[in-house]
Protein backbone atom coordinates (compact mmCIF):
# COMPACT_ATOMS: atom_id res chain seq x y z
CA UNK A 1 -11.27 -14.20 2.82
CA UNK A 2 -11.71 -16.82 5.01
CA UNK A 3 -9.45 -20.21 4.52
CA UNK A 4 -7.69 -17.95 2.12
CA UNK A 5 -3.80 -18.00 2.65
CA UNK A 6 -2.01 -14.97 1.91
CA UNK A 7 1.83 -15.84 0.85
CA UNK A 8 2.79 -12.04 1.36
CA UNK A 9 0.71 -10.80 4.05
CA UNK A 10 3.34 -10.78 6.39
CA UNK A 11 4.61 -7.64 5.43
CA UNK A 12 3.12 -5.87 8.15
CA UNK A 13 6.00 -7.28 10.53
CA UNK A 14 8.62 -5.69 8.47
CA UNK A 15 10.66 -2.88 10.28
CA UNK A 16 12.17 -1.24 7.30
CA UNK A 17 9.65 0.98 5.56
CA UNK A 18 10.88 0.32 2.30
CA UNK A 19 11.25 -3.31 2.29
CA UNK A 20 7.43 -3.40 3.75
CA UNK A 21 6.51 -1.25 0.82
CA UNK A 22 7.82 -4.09 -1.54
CA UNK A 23 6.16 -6.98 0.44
CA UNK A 24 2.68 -5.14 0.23
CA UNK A 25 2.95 -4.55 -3.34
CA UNK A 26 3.53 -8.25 -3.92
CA UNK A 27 0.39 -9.03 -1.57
CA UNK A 28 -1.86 -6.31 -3.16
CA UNK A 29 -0.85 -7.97 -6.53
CA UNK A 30 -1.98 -11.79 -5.13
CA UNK A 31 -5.23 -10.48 -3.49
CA UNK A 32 -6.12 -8.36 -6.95
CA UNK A 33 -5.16 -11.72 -9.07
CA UNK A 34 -7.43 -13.84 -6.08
CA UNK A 35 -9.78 -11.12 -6.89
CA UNK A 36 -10.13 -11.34 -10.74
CA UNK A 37 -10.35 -15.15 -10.27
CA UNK A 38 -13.56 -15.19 -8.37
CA UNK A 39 -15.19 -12.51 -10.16
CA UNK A 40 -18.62 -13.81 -10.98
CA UNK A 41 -18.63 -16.97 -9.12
CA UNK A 42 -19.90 -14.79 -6.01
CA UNK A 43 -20.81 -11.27 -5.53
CA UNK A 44 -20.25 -11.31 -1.48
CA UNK A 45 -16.99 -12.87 -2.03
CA UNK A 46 -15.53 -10.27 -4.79
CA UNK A 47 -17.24 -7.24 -2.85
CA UNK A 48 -15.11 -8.25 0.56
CA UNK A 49 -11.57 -9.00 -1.66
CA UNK A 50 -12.34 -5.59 -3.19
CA UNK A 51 -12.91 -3.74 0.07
CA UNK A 52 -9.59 -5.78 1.10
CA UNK A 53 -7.37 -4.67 -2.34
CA UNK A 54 -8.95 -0.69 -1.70
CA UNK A 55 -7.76 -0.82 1.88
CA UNK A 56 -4.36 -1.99 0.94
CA UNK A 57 -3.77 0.24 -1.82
CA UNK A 58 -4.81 2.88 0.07
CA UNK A 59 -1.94 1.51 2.55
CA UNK A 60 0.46 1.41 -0.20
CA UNK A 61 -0.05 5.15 -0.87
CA UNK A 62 0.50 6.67 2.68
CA UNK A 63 2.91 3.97 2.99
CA UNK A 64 4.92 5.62 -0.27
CA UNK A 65 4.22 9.23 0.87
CA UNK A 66 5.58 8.45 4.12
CA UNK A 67 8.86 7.21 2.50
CA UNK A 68 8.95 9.85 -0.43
CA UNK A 69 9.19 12.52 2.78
CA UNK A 70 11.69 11.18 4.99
CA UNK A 71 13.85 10.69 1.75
CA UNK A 72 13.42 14.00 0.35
CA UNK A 73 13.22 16.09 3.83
CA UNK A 74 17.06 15.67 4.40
CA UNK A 75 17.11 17.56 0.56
CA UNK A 76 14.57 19.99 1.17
CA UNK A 77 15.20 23.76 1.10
CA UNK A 78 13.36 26.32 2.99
CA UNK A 79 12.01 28.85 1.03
CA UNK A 80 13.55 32.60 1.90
CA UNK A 81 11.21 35.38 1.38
CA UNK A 82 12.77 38.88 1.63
CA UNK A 83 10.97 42.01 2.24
CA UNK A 84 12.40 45.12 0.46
CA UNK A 85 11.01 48.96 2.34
C-alpha cells in the first residue's frame, strides 16, 4: 500500500456515523477494485490489500451494527413476562 493514494480514506475523520459509513463503503469499493487490478502481478502485494479490504469490511460491519442499534433502540420494546400462581 505504499505510494498508493486512497481518494476515500478520509472517512475516518467524519463525525456523523452514518455519513462515515458511506465514505468507507466507497473506500472499501476502491481498495477491492486496486485489489482485483494487481491480482497476479504480485502475491505480497494482493495478500497486504486483502488483509487491508478484510479489516475494513470488518469495520463496515460493527460500523452498521453500531448504527442499526442506536436507530432501532429509541423503537425497542421491553419484553413483559408475567407470572401467573
Amino acid at each position: 500500500m505504499t505510494g498508493t493514494t486512497w481518494q476515500y480514506a478520509d472517512y475516518i475523520s467524519l463525525d456523523d456515523p452514518t455519513a462515515r459509513l458511506a465514505r468507507l463503503r466507497l473506500h472499501i469499493q476502491e481498495v477491492a477494485q486496486r485489489t482485483i487490478a494487481i491480482e497476479g502481478r504480485s502475491q505480497n502485494v494482493t495478500a497486504v490489500n486483502q488483509n487491508y479490504l478484510d479489516s475494513l469490511k470488518k469495520e463496515e460491519r460493527e460500523l452498521n451494527q453500531q448504527i442499526n442499534g442506536a436507530s432501532y433502540s429509541t423503537f425497542r420494546r421491553n419484553s413483559i413476562t408475567f407470572r401467573r400462581d
